[in-house]
N, C-alpha and C. Protein backbone atom coordinates (compact mmCIF):
# COMPACT_ATOMS: atom_id res chain seq x y z
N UNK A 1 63.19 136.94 176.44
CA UNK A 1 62.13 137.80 176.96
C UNK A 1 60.76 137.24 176.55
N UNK A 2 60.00 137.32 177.61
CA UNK A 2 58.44 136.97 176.66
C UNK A 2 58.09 138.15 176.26
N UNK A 3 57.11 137.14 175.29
CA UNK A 3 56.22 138.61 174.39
C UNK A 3 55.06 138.70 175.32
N UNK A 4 54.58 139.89 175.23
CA UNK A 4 53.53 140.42 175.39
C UNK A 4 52.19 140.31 174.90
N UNK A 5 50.79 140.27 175.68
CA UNK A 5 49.80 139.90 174.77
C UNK A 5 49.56 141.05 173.82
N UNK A 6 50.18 142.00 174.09
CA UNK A 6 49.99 142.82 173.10
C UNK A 6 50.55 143.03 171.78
N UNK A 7 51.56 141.82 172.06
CA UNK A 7 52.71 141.85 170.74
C UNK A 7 51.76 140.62 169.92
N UNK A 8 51.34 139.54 170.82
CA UNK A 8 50.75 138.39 170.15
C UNK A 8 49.57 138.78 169.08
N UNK A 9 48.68 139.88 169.97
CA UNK A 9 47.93 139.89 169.24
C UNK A 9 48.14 140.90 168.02
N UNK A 10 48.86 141.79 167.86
CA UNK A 10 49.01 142.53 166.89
C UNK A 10 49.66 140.89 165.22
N UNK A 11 50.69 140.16 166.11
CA UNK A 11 51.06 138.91 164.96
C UNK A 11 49.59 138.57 164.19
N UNK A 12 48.57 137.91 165.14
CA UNK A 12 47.70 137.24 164.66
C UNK A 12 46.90 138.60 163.57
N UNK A 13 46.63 139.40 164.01
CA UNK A 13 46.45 140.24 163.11
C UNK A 13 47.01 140.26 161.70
N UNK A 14 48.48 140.39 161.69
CA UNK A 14 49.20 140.35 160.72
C UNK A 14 49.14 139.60 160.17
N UNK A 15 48.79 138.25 160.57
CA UNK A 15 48.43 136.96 159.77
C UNK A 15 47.16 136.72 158.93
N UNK A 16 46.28 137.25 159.47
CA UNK A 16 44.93 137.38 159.05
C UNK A 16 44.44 138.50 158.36
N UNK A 17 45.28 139.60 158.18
CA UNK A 17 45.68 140.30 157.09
C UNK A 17 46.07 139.58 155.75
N UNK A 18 47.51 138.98 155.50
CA UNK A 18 48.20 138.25 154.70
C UNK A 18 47.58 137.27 154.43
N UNK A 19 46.26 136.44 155.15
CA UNK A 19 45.61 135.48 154.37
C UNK A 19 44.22 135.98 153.58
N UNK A 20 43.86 137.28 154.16
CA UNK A 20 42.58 137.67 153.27
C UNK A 20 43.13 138.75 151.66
N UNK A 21 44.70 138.97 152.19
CA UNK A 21 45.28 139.46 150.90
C UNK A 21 45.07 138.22 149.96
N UNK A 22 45.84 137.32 150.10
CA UNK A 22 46.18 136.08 149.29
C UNK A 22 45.06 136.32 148.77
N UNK A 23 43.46 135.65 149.37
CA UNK A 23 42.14 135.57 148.98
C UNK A 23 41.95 136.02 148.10
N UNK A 24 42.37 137.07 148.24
CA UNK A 24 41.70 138.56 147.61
C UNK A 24 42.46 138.70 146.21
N UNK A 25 43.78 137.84 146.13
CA UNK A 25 44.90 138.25 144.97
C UNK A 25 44.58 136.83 144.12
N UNK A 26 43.95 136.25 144.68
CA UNK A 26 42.89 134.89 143.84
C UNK A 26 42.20 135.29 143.43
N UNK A 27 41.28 135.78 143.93
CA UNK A 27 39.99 136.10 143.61
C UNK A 27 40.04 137.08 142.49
N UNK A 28 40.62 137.97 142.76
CA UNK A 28 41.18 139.17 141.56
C UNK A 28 41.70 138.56 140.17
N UNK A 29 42.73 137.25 139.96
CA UNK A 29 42.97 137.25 139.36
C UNK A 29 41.90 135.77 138.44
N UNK A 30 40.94 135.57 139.04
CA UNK A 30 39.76 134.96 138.30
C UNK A 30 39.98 133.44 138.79
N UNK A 31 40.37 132.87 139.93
CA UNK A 31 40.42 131.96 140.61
C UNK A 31 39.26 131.29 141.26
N UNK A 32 38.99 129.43 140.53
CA UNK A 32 37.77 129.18 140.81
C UNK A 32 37.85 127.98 141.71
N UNK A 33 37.61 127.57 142.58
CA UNK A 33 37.92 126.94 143.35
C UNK A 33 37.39 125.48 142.91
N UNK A 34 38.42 124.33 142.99
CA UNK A 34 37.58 122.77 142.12
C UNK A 34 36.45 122.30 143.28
N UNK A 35 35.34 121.28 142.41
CA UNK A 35 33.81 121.27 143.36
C UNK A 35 34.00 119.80 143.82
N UNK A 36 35.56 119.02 143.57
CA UNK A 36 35.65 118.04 144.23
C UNK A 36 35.16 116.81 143.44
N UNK A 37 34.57 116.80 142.51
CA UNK A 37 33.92 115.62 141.60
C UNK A 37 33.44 116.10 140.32
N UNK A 38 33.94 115.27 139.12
CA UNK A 38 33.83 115.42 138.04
C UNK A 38 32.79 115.83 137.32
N UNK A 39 32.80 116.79 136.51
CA UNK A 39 31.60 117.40 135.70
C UNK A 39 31.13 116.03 134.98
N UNK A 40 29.45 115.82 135.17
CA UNK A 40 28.71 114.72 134.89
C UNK A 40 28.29 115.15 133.39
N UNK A 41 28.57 114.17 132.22
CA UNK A 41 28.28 114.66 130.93
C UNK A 41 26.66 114.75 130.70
N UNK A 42 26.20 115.47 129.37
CA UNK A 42 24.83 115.93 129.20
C UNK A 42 24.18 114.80 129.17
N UNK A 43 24.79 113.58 128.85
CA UNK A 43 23.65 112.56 128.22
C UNK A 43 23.50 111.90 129.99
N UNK A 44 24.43 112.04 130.85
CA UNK A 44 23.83 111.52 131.85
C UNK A 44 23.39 112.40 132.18
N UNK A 45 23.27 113.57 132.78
CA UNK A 45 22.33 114.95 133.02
C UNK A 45 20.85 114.51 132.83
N UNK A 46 21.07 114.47 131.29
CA UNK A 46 19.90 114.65 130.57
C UNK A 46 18.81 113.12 131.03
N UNK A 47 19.86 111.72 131.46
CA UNK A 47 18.95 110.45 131.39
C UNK A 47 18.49 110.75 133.15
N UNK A 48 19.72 111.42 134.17
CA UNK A 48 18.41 111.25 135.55
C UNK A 48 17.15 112.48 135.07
N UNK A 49 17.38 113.39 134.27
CA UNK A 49 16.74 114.19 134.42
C UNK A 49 14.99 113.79 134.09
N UNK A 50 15.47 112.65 132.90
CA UNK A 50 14.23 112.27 132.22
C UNK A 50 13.62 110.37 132.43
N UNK A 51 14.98 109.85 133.41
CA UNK A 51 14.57 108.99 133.98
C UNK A 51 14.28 107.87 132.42
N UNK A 52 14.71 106.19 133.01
CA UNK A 52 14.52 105.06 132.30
C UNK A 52 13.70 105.36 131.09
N UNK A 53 13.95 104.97 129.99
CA UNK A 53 12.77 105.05 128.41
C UNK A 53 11.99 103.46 129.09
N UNK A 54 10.38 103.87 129.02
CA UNK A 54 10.09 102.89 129.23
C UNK A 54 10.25 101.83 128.37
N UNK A 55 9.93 100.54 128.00
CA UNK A 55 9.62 99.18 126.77
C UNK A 55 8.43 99.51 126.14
N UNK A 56 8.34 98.89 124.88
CA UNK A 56 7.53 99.52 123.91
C UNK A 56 6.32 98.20 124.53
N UNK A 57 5.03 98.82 124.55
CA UNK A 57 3.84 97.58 125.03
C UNK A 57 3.58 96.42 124.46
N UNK A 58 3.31 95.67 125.26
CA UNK A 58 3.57 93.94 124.75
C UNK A 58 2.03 93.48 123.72
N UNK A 59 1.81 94.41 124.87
CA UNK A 59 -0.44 93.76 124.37
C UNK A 59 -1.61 95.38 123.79
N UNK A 60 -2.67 95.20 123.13
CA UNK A 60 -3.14 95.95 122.97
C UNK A 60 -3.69 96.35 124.50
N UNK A 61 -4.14 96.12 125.14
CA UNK A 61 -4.60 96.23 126.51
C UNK A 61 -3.29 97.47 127.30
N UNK A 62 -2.29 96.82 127.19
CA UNK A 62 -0.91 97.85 127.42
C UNK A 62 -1.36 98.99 126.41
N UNK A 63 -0.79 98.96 125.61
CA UNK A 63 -0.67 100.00 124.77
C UNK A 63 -2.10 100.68 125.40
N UNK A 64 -3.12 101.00 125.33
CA UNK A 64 -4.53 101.51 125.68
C UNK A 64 -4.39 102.50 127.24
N UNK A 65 -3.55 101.34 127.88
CA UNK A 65 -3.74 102.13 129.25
C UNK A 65 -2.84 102.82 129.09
N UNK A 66 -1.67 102.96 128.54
CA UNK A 66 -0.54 104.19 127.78
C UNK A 66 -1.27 105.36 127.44
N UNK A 67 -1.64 104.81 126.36
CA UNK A 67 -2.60 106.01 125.72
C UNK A 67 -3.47 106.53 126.67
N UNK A 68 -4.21 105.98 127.83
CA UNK A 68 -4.51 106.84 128.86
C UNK A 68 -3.92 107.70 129.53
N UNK A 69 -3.05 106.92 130.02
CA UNK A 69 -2.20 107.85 131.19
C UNK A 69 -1.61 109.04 130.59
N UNK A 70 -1.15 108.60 129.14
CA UNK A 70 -0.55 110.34 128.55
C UNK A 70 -1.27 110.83 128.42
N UNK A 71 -2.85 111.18 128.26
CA UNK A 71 -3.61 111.49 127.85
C UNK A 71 -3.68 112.48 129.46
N UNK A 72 -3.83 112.04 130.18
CA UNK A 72 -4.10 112.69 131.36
C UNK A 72 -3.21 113.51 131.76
N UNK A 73 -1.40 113.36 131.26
CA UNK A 73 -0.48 114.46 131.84
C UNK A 73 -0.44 115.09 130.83
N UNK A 74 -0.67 114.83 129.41
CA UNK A 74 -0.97 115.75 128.39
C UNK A 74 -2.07 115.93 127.97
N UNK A 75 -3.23 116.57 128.13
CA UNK A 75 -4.45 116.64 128.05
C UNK A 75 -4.87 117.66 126.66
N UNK A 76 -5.16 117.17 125.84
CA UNK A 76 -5.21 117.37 124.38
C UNK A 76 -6.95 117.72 124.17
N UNK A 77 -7.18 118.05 122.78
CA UNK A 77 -8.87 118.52 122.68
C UNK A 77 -8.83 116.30 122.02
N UNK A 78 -10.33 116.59 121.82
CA UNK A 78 -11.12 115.27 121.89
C UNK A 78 -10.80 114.91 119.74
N UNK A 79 -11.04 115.83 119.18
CA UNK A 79 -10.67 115.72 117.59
C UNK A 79 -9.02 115.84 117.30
N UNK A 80 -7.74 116.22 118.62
CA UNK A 80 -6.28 115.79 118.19
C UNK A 80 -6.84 114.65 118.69
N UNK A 81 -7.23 114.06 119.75
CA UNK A 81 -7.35 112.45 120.02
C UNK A 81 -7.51 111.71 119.09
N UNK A 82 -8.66 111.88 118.15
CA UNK A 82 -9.36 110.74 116.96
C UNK A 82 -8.37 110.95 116.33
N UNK A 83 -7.71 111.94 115.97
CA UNK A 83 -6.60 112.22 114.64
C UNK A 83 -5.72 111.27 114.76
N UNK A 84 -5.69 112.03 115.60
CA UNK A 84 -3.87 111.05 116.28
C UNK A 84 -4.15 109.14 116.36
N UNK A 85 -5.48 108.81 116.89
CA UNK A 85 -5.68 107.51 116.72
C UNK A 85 -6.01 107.36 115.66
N UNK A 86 -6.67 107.89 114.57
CA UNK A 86 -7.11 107.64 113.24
C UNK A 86 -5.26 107.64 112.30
N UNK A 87 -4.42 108.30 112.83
CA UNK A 87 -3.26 108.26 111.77
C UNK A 87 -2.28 106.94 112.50
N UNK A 88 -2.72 106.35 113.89
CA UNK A 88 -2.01 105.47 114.39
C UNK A 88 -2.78 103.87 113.96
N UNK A 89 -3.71 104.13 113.76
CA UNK A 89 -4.25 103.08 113.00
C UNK A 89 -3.68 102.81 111.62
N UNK A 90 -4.00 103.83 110.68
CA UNK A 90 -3.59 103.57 109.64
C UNK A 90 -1.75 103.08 109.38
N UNK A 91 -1.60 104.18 109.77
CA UNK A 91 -0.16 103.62 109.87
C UNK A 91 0.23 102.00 110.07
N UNK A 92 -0.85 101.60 111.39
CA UNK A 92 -1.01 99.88 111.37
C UNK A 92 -0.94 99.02 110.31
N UNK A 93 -2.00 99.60 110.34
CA UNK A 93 -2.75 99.00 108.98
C UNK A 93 -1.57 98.98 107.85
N UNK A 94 -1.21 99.64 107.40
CA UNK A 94 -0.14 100.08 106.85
C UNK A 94 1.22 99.30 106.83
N UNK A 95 1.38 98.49 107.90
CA UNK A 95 2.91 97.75 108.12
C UNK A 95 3.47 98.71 108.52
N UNK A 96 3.46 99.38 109.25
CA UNK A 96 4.42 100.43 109.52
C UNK A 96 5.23 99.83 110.79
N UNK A 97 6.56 99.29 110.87
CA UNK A 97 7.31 99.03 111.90
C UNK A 97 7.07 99.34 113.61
N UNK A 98 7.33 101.21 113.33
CA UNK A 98 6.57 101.93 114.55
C UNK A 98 5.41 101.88 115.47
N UNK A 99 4.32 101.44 114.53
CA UNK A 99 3.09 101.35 115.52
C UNK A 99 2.51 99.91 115.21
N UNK A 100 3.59 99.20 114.84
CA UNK A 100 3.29 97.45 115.16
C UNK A 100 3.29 97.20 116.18
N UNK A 101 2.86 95.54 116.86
CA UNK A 101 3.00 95.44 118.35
C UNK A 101 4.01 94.58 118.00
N UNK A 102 4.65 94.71 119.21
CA UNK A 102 5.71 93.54 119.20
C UNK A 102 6.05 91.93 118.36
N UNK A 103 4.49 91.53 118.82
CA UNK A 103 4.14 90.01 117.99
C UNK A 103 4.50 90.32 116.41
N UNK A 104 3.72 91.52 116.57
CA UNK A 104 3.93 91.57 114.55
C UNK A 104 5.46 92.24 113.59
N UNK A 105 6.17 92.75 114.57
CA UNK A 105 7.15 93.06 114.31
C UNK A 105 8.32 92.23 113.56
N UNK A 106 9.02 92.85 112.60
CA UNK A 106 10.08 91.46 111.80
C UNK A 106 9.91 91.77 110.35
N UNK A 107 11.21 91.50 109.82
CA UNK A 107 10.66 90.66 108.25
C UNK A 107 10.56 89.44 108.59
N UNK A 108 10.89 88.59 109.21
CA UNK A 108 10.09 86.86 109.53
C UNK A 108 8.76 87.18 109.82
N UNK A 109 8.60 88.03 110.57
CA UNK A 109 6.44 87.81 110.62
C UNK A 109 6.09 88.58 109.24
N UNK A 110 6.62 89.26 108.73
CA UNK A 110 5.85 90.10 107.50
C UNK A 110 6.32 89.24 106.78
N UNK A 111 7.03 88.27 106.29
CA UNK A 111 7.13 87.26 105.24
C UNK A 111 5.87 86.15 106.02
N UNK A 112 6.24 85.72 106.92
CA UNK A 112 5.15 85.12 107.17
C UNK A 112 3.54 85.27 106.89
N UNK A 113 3.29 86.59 107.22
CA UNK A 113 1.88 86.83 107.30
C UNK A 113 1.35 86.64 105.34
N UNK A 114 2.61 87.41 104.27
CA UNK A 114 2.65 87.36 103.23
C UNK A 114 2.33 85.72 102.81
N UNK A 115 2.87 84.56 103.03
CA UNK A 115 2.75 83.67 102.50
C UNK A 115 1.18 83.27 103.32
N UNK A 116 0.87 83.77 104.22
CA UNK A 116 -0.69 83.27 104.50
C UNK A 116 -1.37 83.85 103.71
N UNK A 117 -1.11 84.98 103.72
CA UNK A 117 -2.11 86.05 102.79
C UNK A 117 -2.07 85.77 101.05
N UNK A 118 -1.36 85.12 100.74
CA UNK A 118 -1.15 84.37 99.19
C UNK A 118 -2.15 83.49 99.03
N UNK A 119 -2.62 82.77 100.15
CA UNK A 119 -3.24 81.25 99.57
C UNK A 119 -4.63 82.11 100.50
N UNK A 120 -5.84 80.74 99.62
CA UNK A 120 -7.11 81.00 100.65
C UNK A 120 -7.60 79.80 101.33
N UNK A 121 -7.55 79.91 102.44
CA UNK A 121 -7.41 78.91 103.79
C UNK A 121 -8.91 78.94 104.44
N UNK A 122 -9.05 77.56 104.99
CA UNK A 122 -10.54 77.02 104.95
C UNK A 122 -10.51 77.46 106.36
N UNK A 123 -9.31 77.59 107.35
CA UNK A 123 -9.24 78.76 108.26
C UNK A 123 -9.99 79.98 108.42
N UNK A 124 -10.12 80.84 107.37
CA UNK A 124 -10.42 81.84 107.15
C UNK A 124 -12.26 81.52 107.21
N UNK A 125 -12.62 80.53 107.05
CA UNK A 125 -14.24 79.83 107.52
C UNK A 125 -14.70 79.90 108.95
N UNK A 126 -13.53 80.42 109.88
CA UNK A 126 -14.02 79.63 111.32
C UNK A 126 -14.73 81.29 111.79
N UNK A 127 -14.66 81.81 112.22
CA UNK A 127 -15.48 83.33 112.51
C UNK A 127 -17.29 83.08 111.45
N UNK A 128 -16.88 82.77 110.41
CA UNK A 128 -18.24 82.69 110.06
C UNK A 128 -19.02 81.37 110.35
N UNK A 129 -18.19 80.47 110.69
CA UNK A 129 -18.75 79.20 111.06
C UNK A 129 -19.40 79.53 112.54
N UNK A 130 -18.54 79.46 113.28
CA UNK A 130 -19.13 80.21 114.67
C UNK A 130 -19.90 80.90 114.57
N UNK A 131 -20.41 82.09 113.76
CA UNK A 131 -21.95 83.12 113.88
C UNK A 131 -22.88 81.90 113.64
N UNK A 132 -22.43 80.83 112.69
CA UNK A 132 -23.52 79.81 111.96
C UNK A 132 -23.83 78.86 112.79
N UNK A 133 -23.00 78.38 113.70
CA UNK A 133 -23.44 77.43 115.08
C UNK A 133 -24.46 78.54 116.12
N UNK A 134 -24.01 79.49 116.07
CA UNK A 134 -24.66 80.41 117.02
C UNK A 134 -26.31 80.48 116.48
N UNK A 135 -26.17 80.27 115.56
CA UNK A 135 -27.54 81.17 114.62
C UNK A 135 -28.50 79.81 115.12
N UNK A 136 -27.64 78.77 114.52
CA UNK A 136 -28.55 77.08 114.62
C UNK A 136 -28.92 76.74 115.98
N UNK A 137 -28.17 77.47 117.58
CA UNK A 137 -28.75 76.75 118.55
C UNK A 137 -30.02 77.92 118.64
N UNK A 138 -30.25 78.74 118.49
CA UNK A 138 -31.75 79.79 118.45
C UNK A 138 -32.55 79.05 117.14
N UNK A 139 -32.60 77.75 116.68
CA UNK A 139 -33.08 77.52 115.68
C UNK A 139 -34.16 75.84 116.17
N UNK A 140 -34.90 76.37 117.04
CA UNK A 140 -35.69 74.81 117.72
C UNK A 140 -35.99 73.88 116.66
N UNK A 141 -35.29 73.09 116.18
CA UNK A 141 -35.76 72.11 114.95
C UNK A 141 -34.60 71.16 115.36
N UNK A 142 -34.40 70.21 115.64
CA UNK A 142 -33.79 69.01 116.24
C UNK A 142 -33.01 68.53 114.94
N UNK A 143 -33.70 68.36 113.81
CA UNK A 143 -32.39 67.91 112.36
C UNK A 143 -32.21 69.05 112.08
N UNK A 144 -31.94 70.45 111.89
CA UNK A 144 -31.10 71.45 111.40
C UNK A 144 -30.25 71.22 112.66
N UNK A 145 -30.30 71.10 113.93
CA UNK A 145 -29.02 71.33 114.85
C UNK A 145 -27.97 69.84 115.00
N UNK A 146 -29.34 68.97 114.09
CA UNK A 146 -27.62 67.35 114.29
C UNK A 146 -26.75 68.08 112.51
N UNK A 147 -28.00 68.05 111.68
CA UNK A 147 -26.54 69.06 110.67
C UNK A 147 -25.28 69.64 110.45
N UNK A 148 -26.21 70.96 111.44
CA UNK A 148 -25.35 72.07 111.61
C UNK A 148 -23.99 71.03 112.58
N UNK A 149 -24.11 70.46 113.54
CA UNK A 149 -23.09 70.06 114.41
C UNK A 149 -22.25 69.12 113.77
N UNK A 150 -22.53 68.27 112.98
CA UNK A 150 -22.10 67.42 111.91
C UNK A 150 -21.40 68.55 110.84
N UNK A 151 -22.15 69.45 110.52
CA UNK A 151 -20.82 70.79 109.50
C UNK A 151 -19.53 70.50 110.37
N UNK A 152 -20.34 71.43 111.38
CA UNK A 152 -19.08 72.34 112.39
C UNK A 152 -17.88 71.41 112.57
N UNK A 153 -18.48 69.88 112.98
CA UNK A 153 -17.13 69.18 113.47
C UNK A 153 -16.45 68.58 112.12
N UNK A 154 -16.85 68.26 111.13
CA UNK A 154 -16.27 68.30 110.05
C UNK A 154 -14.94 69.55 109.59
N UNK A 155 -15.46 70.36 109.61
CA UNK A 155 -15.03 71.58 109.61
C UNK A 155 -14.12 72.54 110.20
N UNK A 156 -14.35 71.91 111.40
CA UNK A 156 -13.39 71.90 112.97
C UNK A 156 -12.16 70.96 112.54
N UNK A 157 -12.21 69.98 112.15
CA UNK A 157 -10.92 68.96 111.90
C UNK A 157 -10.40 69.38 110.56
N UNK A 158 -11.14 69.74 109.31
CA UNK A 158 -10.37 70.19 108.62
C UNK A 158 -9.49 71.20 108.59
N UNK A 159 -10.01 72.20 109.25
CA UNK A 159 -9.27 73.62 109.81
C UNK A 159 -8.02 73.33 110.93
N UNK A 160 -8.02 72.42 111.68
CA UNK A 160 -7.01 71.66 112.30
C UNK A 160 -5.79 71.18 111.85
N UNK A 161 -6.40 70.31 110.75
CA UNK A 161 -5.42 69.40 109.64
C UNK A 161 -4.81 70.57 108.92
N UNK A 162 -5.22 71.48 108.73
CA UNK A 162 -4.93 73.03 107.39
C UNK A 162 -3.98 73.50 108.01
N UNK A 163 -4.56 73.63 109.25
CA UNK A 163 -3.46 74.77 110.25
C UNK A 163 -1.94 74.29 110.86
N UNK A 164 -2.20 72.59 110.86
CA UNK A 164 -1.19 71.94 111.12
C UNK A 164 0.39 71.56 110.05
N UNK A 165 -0.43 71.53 108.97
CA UNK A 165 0.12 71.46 107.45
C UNK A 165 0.45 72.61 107.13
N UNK A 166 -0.02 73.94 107.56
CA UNK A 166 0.12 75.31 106.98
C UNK A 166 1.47 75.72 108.04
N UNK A 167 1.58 75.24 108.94
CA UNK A 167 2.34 75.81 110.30
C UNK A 167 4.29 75.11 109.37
N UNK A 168 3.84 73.83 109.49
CA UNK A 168 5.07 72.76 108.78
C UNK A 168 5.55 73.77 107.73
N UNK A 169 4.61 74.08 106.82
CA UNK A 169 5.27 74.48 105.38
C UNK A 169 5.88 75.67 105.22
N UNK A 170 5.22 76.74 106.25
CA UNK A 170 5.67 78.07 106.20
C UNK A 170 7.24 78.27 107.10
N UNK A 171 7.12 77.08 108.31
CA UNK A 171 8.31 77.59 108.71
C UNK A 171 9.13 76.72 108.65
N UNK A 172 9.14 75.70 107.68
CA UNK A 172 10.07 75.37 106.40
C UNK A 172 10.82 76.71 105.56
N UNK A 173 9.54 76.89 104.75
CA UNK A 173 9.84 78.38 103.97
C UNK A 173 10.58 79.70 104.67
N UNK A 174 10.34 80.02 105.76
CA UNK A 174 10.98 80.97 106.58
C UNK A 174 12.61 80.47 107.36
N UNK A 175 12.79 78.83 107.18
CA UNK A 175 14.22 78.69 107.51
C UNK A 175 15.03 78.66 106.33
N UNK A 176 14.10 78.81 105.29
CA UNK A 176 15.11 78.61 103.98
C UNK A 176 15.21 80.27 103.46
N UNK A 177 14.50 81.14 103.80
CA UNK A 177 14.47 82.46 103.84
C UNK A 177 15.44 82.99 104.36
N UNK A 178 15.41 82.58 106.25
CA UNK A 178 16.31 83.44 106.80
C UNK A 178 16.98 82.63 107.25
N UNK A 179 17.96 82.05 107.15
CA UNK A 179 18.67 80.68 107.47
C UNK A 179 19.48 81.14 108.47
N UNK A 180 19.66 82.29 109.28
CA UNK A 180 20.36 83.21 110.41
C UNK A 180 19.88 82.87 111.68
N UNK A 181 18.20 83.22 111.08
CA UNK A 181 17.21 83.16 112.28
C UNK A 181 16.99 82.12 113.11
N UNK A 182 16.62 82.71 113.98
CA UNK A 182 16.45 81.40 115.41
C UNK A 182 14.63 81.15 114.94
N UNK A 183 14.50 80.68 114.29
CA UNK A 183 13.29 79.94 113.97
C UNK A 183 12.58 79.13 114.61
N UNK A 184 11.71 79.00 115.66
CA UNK A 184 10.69 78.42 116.07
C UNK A 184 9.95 77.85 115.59
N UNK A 185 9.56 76.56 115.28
CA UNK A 185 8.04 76.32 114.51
C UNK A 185 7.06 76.23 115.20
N UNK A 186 6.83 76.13 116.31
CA UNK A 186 5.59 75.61 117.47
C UNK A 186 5.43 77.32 117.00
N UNK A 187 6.20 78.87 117.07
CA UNK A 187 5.64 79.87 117.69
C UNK A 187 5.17 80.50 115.83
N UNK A 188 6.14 80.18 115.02
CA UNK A 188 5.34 80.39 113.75
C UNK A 188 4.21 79.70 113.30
N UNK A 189 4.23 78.44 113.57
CA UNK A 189 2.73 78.06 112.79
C UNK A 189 2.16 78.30 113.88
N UNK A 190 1.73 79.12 114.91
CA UNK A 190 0.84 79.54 115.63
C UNK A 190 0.59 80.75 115.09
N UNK A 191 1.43 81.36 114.77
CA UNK A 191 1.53 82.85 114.35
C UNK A 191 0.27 82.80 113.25
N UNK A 192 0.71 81.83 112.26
CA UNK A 192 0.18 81.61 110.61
C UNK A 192 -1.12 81.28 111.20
N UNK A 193 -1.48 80.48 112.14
CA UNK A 193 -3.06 79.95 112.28
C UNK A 193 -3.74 81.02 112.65
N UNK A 194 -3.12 82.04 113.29
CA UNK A 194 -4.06 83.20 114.14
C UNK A 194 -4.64 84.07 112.59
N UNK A 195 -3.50 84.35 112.48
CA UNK A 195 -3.22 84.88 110.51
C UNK A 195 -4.35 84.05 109.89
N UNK A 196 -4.41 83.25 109.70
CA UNK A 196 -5.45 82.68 108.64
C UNK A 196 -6.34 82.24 109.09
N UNK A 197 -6.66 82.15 110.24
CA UNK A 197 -8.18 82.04 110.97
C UNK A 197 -8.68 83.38 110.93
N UNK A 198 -8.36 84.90 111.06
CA UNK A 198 -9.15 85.96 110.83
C UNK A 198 -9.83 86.35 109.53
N UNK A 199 -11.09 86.89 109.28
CA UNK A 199 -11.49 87.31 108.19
C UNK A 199 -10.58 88.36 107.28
N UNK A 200 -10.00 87.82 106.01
CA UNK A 200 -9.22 88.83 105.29
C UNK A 200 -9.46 89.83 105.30
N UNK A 201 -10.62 90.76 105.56
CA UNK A 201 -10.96 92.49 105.66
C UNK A 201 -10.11 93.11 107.25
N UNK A 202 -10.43 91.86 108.01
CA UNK A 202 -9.93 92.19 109.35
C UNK A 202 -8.55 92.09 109.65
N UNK A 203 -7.68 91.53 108.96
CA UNK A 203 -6.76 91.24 109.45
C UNK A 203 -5.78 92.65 109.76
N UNK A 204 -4.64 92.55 110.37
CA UNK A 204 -3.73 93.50 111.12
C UNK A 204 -2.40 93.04 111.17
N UNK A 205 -1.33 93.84 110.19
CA UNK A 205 -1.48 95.12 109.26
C UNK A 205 -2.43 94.28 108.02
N UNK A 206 -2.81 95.25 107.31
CA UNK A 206 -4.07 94.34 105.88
C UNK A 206 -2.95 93.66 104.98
N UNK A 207 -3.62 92.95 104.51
CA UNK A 207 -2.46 91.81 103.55
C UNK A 207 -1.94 93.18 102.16
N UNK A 208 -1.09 92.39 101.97
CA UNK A 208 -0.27 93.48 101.31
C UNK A 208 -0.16 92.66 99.40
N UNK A 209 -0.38 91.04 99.93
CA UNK A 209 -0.18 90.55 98.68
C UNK A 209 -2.00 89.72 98.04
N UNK A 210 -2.01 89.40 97.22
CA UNK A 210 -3.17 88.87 96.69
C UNK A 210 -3.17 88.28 96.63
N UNK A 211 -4.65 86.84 97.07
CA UNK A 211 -4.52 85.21 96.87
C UNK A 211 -4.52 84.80 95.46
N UNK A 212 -3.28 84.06 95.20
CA UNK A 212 -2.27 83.10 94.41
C UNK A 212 -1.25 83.93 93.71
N UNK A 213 -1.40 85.35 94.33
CA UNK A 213 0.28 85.77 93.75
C UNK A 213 1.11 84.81 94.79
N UNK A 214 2.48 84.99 93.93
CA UNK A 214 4.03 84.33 94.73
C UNK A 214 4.43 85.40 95.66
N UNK A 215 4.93 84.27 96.35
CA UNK A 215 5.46 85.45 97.23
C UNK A 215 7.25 85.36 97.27
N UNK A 216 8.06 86.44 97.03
CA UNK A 216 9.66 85.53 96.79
C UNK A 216 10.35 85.84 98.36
């Protein structure tokens, strides 16, 4: 016999009854349906949320425009500014790891800078030599300026010869120090000349040891 549409449709009924029961006998009994892909842990959560840590700045010039730009999404009064740069200085000054720049970072550069800062280097002449050439060309007298130029280049080659001899010896001393380290000498005795060409008040972090203590 056929069925009737009236029989059909009463079935589909019955069916669609029995599937919103089921639903309903899930749902009741605290049934959560899976979201198809794995719960993503906090630390990745947390890294798209806050996106790449940038690199710590290479140059003072970097670092500066840093300190700008936070300055502008965090906009602070003008006396936390000085503070905050007055305790990031010192800290510098200080050797403090944290607010070193990269270049100065290490116990190889802080042993290094130590054995410059031990001795007193004819290096440490060239900043004041330079104000003293400067001073002599505003000085119209024809024998004070063959002098003065006769100092300077004297002076110029000895600081050469110092810096060349000072570069050899220290990173000698620093392979017998750290005998691990990948030691450079072209990039340490550059290091040491920059080091001992600045005026000792100026230097960065300030010397930590006194000229002709040892340094071990």
């Amino acid at each position: 016999m056929r069925r009737t549409s009236t029989q059909e449709a009463d079935d589909v009924q019955t069916e669609a009854g029995e599937g919103e029961s089921s639903v309903e006998s899930h749902t009741s009994k605290g049934f959560t349906p899976g979201k198809g892909r794995p719960t993503p842990k906090r630390r990745e959560a947390d890294g798209k949320r806050r996106g790449p840590v940038a690199p710590p700045p290479r140059t003072t010039r970097e670092a500066i425009r840093r300190s700008r730009e936070l300055r502008k999404k965090n906009p602070v009064s003008k006396d936390e500014r000085r503070a905050a740069a007055r305790e990031r200085r010192e800290r510098m000054m200080a050797g403090d790891e944290r607010y070193l720049l990269p270049r100065d970072r290490g116990p190889v550069k802080a042993y290094v800078r130590d054995l410059v800062d031990s001795r007193r280097n004819v290096l440490g002449l060239f900043m004041p030599l330079a104000i003293l050439v400067f001073i002599t060309l505003l000085i119209p007298i024809p024998q004070i300026q063959q002098y003065a130029t006769l100092l300077t280049t004297v002076m110029l080659l000895g600081m050469v010869v110092e810096g060349f001899l000072n570069g050899r010896r220290i990173s000698r001393q620093v392979r017998a120090k750290f005998p691990k380290e990948n030691v450079k000498g072209a990039s340490i005795g550059w290091y040491a000349f920059v080091r001992a060409s600045q005026i000792r008040k100026l230097r960065m972090p300030k010397p930590r040891v006194s000229p002709g203590q040892p340094v071990d």
